[in-house]
N, C-alpha and C. Protein backbone atom coordinates (compact mmCIF):
# COMPACT_ATOMS: atom_id res chain seq x y z
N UNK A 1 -3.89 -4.40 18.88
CA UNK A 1 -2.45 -4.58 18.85
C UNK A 1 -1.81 -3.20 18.74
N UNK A 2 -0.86 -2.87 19.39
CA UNK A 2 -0.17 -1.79 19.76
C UNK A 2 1.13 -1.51 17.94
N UNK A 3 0.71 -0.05 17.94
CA UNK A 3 1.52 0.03 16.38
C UNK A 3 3.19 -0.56 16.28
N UNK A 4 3.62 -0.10 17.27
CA UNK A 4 5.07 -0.43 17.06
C UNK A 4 4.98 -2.41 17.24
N UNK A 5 4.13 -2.85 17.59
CA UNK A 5 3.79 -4.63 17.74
C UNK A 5 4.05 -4.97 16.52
N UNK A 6 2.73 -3.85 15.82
CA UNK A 6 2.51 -4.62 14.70
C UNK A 6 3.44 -4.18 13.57
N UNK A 7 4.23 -2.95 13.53
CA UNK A 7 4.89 -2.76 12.48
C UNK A 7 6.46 -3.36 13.43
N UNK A 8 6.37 -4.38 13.90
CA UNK A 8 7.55 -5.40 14.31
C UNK A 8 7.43 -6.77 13.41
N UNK A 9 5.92 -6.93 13.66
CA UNK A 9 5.29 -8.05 12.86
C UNK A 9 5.57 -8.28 11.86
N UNK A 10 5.23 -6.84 11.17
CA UNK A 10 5.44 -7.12 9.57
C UNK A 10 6.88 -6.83 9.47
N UNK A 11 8.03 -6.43 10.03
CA UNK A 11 8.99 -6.59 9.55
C UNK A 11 9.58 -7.87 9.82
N UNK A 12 9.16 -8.67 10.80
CA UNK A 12 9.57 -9.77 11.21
C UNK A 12 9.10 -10.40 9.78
N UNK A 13 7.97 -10.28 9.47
CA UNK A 13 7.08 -11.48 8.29
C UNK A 13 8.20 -10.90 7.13
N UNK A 14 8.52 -10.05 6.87
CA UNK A 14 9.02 -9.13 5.84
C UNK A 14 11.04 -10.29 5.46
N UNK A 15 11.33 -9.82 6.64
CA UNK A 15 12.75 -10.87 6.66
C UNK A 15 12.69 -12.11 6.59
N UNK A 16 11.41 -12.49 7.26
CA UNK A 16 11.09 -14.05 6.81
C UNK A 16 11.31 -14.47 5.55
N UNK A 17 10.60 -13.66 4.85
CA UNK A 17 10.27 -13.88 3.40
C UNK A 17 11.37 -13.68 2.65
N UNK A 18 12.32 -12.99 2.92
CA UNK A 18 13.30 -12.56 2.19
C UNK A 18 14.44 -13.83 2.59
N UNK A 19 14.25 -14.21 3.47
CA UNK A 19 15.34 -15.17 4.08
C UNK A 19 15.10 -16.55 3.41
N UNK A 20 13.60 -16.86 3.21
CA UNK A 20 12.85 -18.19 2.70
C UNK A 20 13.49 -17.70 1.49
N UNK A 21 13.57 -17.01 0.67
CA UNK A 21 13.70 -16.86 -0.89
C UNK A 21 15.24 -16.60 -0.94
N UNK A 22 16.20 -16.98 0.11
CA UNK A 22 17.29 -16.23 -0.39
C UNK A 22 18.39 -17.27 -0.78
N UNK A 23 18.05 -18.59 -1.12
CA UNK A 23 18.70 -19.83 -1.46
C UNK A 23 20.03 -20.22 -1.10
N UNK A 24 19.47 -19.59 0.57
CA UNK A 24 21.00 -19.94 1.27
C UNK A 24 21.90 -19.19 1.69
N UNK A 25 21.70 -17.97 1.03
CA UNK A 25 22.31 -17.17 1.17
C UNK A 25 22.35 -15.61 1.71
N UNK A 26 22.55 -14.68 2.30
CA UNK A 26 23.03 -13.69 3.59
C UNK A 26 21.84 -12.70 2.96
N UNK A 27 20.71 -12.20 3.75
CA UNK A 27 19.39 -11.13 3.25
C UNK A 27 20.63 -10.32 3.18
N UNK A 28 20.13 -8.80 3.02
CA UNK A 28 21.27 -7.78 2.99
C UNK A 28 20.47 -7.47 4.29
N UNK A 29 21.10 -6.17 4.67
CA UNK A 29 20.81 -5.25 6.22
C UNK A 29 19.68 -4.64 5.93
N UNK A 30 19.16 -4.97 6.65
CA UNK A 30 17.96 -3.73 6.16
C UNK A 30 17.52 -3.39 7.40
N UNK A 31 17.57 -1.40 7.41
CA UNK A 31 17.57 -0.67 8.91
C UNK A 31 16.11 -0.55 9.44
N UNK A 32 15.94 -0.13 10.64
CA UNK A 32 14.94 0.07 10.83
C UNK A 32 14.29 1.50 10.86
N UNK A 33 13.44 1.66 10.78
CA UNK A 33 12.56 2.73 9.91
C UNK A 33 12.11 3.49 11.34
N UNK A 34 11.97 4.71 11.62
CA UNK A 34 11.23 5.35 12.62
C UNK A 34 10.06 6.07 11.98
N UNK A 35 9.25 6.25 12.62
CA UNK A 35 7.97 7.11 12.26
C UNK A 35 7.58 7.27 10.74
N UNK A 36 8.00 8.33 10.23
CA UNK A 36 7.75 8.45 8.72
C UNK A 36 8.83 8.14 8.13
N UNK A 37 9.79 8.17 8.26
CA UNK A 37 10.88 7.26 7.57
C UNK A 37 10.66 6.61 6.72
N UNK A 38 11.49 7.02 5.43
CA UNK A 38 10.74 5.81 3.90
C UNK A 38 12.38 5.17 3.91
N UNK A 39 11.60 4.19 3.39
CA UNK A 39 12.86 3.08 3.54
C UNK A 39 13.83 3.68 2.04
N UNK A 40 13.26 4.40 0.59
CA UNK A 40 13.81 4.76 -0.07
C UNK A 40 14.54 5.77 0.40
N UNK A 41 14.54 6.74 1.40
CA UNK A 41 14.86 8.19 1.84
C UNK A 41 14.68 9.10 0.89
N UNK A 42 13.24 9.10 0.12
CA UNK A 42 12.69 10.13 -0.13
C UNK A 42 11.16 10.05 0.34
N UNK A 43 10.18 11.09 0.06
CA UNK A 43 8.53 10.72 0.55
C UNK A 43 8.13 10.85 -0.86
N UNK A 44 7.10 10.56 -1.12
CA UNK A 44 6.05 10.10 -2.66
C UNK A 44 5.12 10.82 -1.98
N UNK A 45 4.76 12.33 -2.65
CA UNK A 45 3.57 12.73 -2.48
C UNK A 45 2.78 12.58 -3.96
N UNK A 46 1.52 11.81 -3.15
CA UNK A 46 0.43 11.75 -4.15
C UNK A 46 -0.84 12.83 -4.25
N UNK A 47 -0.40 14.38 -3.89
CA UNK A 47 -1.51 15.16 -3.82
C UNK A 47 -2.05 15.23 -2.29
N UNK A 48 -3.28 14.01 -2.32
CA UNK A 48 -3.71 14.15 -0.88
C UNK A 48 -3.18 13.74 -0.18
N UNK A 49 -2.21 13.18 -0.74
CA UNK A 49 -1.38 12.06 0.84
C UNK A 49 0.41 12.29 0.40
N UNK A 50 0.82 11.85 0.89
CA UNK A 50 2.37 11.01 1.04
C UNK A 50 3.08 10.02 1.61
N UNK A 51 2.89 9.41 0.71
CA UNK A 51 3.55 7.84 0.79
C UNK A 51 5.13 7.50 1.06
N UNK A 52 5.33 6.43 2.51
CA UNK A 52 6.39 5.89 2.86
C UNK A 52 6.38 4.95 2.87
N UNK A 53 7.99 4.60 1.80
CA UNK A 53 7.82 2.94 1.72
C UNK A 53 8.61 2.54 3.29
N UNK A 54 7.91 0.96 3.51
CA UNK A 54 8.66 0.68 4.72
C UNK A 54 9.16 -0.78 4.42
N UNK A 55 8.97 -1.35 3.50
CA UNK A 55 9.57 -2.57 2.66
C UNK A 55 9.50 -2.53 1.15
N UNK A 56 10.38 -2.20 0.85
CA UNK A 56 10.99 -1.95 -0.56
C UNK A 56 10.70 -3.33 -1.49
N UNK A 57 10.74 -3.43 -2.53
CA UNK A 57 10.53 -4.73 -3.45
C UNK A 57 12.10 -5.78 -3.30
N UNK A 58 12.95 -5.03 -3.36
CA UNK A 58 14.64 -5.46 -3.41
C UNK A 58 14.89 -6.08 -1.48
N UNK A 59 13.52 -5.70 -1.05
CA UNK A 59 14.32 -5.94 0.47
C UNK A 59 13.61 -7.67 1.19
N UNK A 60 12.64 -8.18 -0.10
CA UNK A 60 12.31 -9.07 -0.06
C UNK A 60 12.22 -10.50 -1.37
N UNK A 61 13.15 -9.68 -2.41
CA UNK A 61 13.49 -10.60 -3.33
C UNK A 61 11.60 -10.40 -3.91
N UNK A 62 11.02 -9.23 -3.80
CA UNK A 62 9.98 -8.99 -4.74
C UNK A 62 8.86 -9.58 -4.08
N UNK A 63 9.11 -10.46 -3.19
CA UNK A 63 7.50 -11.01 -2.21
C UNK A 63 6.77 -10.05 -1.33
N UNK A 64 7.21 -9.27 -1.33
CA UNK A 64 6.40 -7.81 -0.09
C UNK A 64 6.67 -6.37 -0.65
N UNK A 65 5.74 -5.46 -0.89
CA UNK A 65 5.82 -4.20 -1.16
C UNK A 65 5.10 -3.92 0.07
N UNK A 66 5.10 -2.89 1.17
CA UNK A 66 4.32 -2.14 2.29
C UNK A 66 4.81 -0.59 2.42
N UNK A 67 4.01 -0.18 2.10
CA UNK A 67 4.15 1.47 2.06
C UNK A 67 3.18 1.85 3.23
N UNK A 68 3.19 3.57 3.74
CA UNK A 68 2.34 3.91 4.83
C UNK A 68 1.81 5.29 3.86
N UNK A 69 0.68 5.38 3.95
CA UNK A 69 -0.18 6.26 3.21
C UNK A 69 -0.56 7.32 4.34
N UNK A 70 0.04 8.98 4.05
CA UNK A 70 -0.40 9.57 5.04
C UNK A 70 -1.20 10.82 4.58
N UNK A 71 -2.25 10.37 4.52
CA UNK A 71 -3.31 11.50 3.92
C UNK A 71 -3.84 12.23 4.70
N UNK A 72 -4.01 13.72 4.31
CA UNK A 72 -4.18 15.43 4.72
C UNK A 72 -5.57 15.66 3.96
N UNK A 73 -5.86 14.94 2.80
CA UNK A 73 -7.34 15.64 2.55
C UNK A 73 -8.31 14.12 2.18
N UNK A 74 -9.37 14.60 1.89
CA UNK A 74 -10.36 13.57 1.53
C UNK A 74 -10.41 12.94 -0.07
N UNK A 75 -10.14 11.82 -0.09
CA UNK A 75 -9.40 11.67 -1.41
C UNK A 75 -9.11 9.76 -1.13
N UNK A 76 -9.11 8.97 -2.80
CA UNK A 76 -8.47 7.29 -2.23
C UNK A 76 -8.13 7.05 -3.85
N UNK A 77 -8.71 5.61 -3.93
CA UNK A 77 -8.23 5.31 -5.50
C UNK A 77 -9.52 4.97 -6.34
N UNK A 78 -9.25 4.64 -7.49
CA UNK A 78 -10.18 4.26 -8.48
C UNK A 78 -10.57 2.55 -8.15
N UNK A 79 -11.61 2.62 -8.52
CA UNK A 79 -12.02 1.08 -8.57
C UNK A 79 -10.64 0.28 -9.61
N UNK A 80 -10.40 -0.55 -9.04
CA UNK A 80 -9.45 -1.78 -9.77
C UNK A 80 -9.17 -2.73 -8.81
N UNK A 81 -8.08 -3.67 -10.10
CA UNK A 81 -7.72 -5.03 -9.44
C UNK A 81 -6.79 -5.25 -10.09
N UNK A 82 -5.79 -6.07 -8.74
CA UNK A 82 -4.73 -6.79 -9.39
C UNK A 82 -4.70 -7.98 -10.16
N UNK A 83 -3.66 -8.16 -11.17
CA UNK A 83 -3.64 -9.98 -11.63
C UNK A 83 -3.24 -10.91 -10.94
N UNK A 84 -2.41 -9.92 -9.99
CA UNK A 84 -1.64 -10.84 -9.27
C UNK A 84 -0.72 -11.07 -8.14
N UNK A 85 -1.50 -10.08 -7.30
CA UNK A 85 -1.19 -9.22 -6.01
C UNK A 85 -2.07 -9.47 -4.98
N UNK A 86 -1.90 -9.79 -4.10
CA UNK A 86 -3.07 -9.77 -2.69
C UNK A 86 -2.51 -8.27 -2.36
N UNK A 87 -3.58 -7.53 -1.88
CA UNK A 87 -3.54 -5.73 -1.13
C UNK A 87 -4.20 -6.01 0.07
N UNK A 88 -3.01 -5.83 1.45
CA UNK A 88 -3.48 -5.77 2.35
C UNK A 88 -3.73 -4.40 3.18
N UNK A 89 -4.99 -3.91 3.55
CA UNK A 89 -5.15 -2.44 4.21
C UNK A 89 -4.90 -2.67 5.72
N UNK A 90 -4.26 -1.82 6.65
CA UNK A 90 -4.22 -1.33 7.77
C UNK A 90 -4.59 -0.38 8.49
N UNK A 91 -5.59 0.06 9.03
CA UNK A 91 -6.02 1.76 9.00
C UNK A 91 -5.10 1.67 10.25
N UNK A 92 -4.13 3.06 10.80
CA UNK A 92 -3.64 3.42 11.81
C UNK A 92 -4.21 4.56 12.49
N UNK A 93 -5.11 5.28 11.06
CA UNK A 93 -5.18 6.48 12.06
C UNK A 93 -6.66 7.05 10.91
N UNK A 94 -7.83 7.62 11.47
CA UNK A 94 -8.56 7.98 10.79
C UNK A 94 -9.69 7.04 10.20
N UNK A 95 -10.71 7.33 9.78
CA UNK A 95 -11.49 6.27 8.89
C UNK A 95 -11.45 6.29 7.23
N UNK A 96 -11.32 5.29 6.93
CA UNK A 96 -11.09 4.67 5.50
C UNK A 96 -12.66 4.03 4.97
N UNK A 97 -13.54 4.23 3.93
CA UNK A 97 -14.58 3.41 3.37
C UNK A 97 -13.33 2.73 2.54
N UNK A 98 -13.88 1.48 2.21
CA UNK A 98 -13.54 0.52 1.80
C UNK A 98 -14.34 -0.41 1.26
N UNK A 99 -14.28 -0.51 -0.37
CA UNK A 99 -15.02 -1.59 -1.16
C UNK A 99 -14.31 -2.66 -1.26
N UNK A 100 -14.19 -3.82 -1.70
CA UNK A 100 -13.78 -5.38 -1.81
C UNK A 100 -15.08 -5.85 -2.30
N UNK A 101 -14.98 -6.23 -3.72
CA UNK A 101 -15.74 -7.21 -4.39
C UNK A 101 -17.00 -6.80 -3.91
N UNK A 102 -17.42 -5.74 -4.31
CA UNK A 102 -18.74 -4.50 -4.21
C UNK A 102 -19.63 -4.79 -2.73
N UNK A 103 -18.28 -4.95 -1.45
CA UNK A 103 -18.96 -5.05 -0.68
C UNK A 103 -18.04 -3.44 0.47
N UNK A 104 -19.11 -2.44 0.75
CA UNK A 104 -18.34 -1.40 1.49
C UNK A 104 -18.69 -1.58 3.09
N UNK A 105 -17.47 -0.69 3.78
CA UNK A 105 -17.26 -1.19 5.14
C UNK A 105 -16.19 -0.24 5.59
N UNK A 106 -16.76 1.05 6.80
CA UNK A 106 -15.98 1.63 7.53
C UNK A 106 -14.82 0.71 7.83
N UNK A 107 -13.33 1.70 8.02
CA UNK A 107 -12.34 1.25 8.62
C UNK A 107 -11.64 1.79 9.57
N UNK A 108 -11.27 1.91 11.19
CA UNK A 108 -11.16 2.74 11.70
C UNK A 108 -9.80 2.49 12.02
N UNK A 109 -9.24 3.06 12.76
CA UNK A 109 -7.34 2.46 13.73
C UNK A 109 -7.87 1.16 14.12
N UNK A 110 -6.51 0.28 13.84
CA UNK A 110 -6.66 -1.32 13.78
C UNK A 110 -7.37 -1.95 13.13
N UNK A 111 -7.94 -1.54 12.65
CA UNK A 111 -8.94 -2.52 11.81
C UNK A 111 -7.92 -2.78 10.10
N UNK A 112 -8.48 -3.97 9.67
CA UNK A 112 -7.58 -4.46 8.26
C UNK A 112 -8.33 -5.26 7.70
N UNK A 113 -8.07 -5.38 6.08
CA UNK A 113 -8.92 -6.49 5.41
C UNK A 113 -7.83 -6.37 4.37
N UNK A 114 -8.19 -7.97 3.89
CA UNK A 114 -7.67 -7.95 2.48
C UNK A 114 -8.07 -7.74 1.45
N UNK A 115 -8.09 -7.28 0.06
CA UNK A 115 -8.33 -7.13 -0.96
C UNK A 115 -7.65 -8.05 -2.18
N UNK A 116 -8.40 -9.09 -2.39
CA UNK A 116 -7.12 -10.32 -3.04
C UNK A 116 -7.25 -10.35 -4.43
N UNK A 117 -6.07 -10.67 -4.98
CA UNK A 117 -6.17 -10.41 -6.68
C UNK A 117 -6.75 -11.05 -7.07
N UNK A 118 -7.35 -10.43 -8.25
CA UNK A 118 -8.31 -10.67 -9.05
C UNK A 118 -9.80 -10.23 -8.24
N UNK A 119 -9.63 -9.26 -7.57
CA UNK A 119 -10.93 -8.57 -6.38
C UNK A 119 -11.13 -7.47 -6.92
N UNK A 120 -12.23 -6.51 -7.27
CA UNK A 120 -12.38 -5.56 -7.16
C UNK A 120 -12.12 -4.80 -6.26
N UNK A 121 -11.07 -3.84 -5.99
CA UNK A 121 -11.55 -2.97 -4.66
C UNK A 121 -11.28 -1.49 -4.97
N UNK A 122 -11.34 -1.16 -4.33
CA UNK A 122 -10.76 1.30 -3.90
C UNK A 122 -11.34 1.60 -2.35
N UNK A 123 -10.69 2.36 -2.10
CA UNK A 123 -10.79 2.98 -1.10
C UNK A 123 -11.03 4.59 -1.10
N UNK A 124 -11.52 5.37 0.20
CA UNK A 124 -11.17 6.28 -0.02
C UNK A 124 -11.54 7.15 1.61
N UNK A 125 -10.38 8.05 2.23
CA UNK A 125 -10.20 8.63 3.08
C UNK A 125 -11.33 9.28 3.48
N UNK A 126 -12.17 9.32 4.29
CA UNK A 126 -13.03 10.48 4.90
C UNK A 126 -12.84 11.91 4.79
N UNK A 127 -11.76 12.25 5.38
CA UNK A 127 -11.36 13.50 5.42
C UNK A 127 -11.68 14.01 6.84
N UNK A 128 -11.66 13.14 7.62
CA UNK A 128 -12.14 13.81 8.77
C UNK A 128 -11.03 13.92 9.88
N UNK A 129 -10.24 15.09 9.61
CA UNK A 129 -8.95 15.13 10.64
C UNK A 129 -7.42 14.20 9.42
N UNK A 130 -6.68 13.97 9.94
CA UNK A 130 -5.76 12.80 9.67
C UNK A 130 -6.12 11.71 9.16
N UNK A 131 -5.34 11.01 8.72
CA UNK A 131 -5.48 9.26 8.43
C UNK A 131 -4.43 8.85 7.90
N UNK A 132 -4.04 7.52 8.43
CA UNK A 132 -3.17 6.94 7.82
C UNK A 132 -3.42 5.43 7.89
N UNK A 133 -2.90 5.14 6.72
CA UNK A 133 -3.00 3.50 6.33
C UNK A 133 -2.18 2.96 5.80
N UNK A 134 -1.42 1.43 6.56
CA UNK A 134 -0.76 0.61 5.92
C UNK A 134 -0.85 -0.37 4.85
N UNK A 135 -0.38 -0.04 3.40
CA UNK A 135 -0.40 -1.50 2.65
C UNK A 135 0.35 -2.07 2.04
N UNK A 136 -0.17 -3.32 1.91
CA UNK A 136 0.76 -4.11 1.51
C UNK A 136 0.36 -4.92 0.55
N UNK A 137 1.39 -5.09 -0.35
CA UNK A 137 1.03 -6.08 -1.65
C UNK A 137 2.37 -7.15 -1.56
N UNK A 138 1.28 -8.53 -1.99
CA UNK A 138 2.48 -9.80 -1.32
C UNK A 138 1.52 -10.34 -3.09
N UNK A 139 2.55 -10.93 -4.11
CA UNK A 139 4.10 -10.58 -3.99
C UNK A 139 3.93 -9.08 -4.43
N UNK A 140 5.19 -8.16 -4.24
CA UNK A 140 5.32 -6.82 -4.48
C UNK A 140 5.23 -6.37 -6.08
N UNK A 141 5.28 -7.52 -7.21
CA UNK A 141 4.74 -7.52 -8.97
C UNK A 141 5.63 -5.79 -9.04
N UNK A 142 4.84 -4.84 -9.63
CA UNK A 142 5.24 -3.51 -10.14
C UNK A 142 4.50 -2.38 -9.63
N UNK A 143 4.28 -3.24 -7.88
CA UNK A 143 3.43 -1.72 -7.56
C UNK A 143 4.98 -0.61 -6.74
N UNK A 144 6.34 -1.02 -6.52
CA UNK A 144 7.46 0.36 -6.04
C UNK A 144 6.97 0.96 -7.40
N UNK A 145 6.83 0.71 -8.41
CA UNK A 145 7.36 1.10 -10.01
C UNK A 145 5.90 2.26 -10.13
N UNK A 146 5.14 1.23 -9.97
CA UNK A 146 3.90 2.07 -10.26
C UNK A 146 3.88 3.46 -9.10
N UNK A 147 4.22 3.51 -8.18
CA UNK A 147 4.02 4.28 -7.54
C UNK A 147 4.74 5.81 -7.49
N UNK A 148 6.36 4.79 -8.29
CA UNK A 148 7.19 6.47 -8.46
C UNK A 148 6.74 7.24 -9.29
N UNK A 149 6.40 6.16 -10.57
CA UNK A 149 5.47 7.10 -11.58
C UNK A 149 4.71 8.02 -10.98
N UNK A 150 3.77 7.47 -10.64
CA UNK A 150 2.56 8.07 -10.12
C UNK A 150 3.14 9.68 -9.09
N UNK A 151 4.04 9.31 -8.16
CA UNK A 151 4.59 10.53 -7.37
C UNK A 151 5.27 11.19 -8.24
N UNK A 152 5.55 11.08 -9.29
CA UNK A 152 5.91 12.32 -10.18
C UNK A 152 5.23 13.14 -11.11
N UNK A 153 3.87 13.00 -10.93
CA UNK A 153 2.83 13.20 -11.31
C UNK A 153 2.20 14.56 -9.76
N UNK A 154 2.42 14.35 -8.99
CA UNK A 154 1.93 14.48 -7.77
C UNK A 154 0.45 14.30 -7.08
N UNK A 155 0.04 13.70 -8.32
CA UNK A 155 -1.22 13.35 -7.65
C UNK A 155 -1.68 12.23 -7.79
N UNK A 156 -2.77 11.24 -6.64
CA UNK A 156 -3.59 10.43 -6.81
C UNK A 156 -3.56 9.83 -8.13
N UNK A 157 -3.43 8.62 -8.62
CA UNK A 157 -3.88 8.43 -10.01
C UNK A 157 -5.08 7.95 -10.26
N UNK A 158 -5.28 8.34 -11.57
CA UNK A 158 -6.88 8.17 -12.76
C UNK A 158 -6.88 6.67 -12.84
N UNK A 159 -7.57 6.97 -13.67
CA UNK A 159 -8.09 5.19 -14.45
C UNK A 159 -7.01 5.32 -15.51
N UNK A 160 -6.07 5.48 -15.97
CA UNK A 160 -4.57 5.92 -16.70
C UNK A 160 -4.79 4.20 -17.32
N UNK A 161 -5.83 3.20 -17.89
CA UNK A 161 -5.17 2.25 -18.82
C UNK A 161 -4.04 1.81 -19.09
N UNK A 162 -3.39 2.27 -19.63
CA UNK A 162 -2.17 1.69 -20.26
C UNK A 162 -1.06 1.89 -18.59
N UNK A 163 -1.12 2.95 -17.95
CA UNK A 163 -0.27 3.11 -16.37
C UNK A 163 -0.94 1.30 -15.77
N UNK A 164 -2.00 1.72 -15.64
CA UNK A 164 -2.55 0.16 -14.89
C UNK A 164 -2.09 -0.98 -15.13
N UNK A 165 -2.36 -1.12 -16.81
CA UNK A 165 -1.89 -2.34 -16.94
C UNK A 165 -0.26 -2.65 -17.39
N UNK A 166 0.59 -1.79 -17.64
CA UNK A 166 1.78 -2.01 -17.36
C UNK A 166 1.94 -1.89 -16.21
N UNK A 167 1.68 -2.17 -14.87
CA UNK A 167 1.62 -2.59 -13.65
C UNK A 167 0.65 -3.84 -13.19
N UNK A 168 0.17 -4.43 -14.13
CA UNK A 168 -0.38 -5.71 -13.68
C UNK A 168 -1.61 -5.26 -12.89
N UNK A 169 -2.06 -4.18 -13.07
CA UNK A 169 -3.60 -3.71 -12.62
C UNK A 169 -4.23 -3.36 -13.60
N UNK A 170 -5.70 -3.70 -13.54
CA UNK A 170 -7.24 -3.32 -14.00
C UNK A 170 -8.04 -2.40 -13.32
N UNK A 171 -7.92 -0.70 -14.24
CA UNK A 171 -8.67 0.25 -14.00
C UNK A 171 -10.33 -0.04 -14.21
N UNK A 172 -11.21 -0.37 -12.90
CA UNK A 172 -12.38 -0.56 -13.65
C UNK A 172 -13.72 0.23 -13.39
N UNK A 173 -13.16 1.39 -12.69
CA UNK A 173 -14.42 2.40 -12.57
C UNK A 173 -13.60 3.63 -11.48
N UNK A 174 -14.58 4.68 -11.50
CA UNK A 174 -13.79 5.92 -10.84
C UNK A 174 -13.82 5.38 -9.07
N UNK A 175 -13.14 6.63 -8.45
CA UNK A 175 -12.90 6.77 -7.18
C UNK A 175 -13.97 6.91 -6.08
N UNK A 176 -14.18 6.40 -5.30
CA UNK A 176 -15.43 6.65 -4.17
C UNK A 176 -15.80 7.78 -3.87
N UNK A 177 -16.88 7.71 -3.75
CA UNK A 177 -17.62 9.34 -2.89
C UNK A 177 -18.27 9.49 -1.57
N UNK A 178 -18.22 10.46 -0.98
CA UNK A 178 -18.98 10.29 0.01
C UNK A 178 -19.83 11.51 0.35
């Protein structure tokens, strides 16, 4: 599927959702995004990458968070899980390893899996050239929140306990290697 298809898709699924939840009443406007364009109009650098949101928590009444992860070095997250979040991955550009419930699996452009709450998963970038990856967490819980934190930090986050679980995540082992 061709990128601009699919990031039609998900904005199509994105207004859906916001429209199903809006009890009748008018979504607000919400523009459309070009290339790196964060829907906040700022970028979240996390160190190796920088993150653009492209559906905000407020732009779906809290059912969709989707950010675009655009990572420059070799680098992902710590083993964890949500309570209560499905995490959906998109690779657009580059290869991604990818654990889910201690099972790992190259990810290349187009390719996607889910990671569903209460799953173990992490990821982590190759480093080989570029990469970028779409995700998404349905419902969106406190991952905008968790994330500004985290970009003011400027880097990747740890196993940070108490960060995790005031975000409705379980830190449960370090970051992948390769």
């Amino acid at each position: 599927m061709k990128r601009r298809n699919f990031l039609s898709l998900i904005a199509a699924a994105a207004g859906h959702a916001a429209c199903a939840q809006s009890n009748g009443t008018a979504s607000p406007k919400i523009p459309v995004l070009h290339g790196p364009d964060d829907r906040s109009g700022t970028a979240h650098p996390l160190g190796i990458s920088v993150l653009a949101y492209k559906v905000v928590t407020a732009d779906t009444q809290a059912a969709l968070f989707v950010a675009e992860q655009m990572m420059h070095a070799k680098g992902g997250t710590p083993l964890h899980m949500h309570l209560d979040q499905d995490e959906w991955f998109y690779v657009l550009e580059g290869e991604f390893l990818v654990e889910i419930g201690g099972v790992r699996q190259v990810l290349t452009a187009g390719d996607s899996v889910l990671g569903p709450r209460q799953v173990s998963h992490r990821w982590l970038f190759l480093g080989k050239g570029s990469g970028k990856i779409l995700v998404s967490f349905a419902p969106a819980g406190k991952m905008e929140s968790f994330f500004e934190q985290v970009a003011q930090t400027g880097a990747m986050p740890g196993e940070d306990k108490a960060l995790f679980a005031s975000h409705g995540m379980v830190p449960l082992g370090p970051a992948l290697t390769a």
